[in-house]
C-alpha atoms as a PDB file:
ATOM      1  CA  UNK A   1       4.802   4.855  -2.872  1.00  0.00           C
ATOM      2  CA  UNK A   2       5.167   1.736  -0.414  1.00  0.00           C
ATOM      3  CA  UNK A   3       7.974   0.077  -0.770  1.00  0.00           C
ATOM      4  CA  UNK A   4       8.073  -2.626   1.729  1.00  0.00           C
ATOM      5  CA  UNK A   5       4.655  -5.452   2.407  1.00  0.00           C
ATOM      6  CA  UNK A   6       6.224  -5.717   5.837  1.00  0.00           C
ATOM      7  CA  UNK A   7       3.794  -7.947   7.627  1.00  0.00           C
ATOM      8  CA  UNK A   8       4.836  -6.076  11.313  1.00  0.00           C
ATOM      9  CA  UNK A   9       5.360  -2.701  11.892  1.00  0.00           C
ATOM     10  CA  UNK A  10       8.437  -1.219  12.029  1.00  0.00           C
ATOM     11  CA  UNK A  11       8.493  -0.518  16.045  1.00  0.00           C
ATOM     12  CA  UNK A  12       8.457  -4.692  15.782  1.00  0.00           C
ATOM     13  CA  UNK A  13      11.664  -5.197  13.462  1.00  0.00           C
ATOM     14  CA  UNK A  14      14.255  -7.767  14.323  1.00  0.00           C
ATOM     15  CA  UNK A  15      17.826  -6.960  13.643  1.00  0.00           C
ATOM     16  CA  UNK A  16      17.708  -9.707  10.388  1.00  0.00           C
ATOM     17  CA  UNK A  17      14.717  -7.199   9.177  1.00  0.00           C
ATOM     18  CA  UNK A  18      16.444  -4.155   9.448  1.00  0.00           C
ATOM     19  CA  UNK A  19      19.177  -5.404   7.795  1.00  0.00           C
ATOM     20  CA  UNK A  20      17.120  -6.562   4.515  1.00  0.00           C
ATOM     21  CA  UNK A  21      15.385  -3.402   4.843  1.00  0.00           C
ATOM     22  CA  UNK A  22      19.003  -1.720   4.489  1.00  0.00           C
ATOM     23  CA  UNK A  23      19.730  -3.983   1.457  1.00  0.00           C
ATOM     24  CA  UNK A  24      16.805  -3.532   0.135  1.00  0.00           C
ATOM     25  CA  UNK A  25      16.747   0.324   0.353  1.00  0.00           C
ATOM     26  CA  UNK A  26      20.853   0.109  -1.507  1.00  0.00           C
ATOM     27  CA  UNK A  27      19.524  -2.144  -4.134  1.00  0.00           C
ATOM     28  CA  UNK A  28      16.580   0.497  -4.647  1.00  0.00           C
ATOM     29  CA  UNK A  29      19.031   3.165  -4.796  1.00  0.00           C
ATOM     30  CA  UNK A  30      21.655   1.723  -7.427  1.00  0.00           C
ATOM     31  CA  UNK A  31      18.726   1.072  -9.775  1.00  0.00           C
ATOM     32  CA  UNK A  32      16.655   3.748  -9.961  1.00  0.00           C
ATOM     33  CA  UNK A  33      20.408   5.846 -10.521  1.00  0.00           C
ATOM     34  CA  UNK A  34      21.237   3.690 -13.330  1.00  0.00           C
ATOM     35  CA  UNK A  35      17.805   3.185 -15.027  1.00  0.00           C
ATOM     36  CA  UNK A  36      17.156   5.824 -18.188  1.00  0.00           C
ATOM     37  CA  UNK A  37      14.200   8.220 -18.167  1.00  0.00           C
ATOM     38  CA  UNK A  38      12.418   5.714 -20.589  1.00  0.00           C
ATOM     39  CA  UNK A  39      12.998   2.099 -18.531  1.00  0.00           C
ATOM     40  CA  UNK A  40      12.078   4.435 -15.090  1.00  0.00           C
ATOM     41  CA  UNK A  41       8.921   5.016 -16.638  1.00  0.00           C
ATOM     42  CA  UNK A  42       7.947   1.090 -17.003  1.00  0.00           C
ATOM     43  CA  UNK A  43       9.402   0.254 -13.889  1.00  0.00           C
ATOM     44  CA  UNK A  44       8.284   3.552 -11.522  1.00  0.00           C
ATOM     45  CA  UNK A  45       4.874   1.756 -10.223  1.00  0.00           C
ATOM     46  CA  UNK A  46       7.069  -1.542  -8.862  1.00  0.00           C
ATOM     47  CA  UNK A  47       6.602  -1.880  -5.028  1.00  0.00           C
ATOM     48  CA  UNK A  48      10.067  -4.114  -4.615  1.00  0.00           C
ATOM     49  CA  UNK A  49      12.952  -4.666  -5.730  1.00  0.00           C
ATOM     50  CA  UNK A  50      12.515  -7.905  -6.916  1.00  0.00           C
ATOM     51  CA  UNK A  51       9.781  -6.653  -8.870  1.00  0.00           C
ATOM     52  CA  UNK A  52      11.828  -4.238 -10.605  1.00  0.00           C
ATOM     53  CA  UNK A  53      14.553  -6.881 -11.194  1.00  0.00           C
ATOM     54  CA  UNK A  54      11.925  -9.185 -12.634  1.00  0.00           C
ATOM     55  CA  UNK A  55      10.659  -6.118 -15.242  1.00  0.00           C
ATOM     56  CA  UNK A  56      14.144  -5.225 -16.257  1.00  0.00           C
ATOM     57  CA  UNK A  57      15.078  -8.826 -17.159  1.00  0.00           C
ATOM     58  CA  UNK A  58      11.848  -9.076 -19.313  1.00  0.00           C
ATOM     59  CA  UNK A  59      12.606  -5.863 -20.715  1.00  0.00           C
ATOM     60  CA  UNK A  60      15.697  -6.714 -21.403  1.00  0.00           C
ATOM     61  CA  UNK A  61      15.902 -10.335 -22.556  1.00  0.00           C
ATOM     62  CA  UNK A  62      12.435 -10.085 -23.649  1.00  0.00           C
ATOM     63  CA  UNK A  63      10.061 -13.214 -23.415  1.00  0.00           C
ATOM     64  CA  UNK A  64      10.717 -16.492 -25.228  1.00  0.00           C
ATOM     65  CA  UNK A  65       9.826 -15.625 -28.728  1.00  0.00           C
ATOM     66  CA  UNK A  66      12.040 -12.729 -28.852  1.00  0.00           C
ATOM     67  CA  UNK A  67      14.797 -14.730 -27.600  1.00  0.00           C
ATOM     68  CA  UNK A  68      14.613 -16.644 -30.497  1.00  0.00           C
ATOM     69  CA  UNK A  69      13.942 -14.132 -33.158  1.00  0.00           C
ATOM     70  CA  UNK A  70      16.921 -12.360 -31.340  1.00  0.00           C
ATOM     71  CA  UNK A  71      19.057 -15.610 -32.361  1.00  0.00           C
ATOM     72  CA  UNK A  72      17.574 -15.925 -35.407  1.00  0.00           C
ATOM     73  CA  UNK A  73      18.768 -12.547 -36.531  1.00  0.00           C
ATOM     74  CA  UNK A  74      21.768 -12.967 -35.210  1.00  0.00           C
ATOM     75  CA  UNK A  75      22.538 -16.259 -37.071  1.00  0.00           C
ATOM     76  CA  UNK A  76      21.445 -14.470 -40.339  1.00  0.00           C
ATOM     77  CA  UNK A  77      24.015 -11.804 -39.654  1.00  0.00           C
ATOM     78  CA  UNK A  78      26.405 -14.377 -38.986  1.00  0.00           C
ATOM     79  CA  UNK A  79      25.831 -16.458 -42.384  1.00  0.00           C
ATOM     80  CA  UNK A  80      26.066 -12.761 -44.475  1.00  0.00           C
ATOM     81  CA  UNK A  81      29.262 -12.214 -42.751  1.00  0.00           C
ATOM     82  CA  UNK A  82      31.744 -10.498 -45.548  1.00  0.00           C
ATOM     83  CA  UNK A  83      34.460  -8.123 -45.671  1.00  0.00           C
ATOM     84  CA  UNK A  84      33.504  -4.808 -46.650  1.00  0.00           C
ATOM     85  CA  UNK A  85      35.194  -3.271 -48.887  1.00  0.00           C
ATOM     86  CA  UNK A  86      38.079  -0.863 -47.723  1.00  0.00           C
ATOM     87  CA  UNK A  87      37.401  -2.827 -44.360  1.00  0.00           C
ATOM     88  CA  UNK A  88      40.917  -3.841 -42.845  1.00  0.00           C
ATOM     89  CA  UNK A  89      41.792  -7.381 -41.824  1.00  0.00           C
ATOM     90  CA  UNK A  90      41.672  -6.239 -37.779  1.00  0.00           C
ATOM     91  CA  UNK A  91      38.141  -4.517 -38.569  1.00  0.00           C
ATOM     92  CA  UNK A  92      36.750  -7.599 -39.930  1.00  0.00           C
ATOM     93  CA  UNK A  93      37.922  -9.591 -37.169  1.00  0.00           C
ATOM     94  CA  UNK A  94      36.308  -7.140 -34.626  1.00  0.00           C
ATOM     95  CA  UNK A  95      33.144  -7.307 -36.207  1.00  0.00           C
ATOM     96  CA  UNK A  96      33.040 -11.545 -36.421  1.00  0.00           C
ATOM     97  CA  UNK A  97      34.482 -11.890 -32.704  1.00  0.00           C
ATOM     98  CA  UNK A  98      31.567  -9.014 -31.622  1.00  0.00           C
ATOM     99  CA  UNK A  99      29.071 -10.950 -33.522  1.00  0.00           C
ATOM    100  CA  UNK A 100      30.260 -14.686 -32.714  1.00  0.00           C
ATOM    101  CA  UNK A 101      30.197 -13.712 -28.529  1.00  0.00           C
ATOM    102  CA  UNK A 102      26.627 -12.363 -29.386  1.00  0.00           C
ATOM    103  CA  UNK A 103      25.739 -16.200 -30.391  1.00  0.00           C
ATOM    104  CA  UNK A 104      27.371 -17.128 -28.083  1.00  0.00           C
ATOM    105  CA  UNK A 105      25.733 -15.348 -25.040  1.00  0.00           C
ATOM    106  CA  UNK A 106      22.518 -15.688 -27.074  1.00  0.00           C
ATOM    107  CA  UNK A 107      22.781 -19.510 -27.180  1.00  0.00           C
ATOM    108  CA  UNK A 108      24.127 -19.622 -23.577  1.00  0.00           C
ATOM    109  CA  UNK A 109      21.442 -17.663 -22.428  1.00  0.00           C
ATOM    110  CA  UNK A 110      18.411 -20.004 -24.200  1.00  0.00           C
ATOM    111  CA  UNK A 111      20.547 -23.297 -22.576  1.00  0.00           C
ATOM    112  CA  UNK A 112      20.820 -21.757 -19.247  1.00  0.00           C
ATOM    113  CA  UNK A 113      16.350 -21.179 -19.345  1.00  0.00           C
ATOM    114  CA  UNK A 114      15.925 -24.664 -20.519  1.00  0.00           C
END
């Protein structure tokens, strides 16, 4: 698999390439060692890195629509918010904090795109 769309050959590298190259070659490294058997499979025909970056944040976040369905859900969760019974005080505030940063990061995420 070719990695690099170097436009010289190698014999030709300045110092600056060599060191992107080197970058480039750690970044590689850290996520193909962190990315499940199931992602690797989506991801395994990317030539760069930047292309891989680019699949795992649509993976991921997902495109616009599921954004929003995402928040949607969310919110719905949020507005059926009880205690369960035989739920204590301390596991009911877990689960609203948990659920309240989702928004949060949710909403944060949709402002940050716009």
């Amino acid at each position: 698999m070719v990695r690099h769309n170097w436009l010289k050959p190698r014999s030709e590298w300045t110092s600056e390439d060599k060191k992107k190259s080197s970058l480039d070659n750690v970044a590689w490294d850290i996520l193909y060692k962190i990315i499940d058997k199931n992602t690797f499979s989506k991801i395994k025909m990317s030539s760069t890195t930047k292309e891989i970056w680019e699949k795992l944040i649509q993976i991921c976040e997902g495109n616009d629509q599921t954004k929003e369905n995402k928040l949607t859900v969310a919110m719905q969760k949020f507005e059926n918010l009880k205690m369960k019974a035989g739920e204590t005080l301390s596991e009911f505030d877990e689960r609203f904090s948990s659920l309240g940063n989702e928004l949060a990061a949710l909403v944060k995420n949709m402002e940050i795109e716009k």
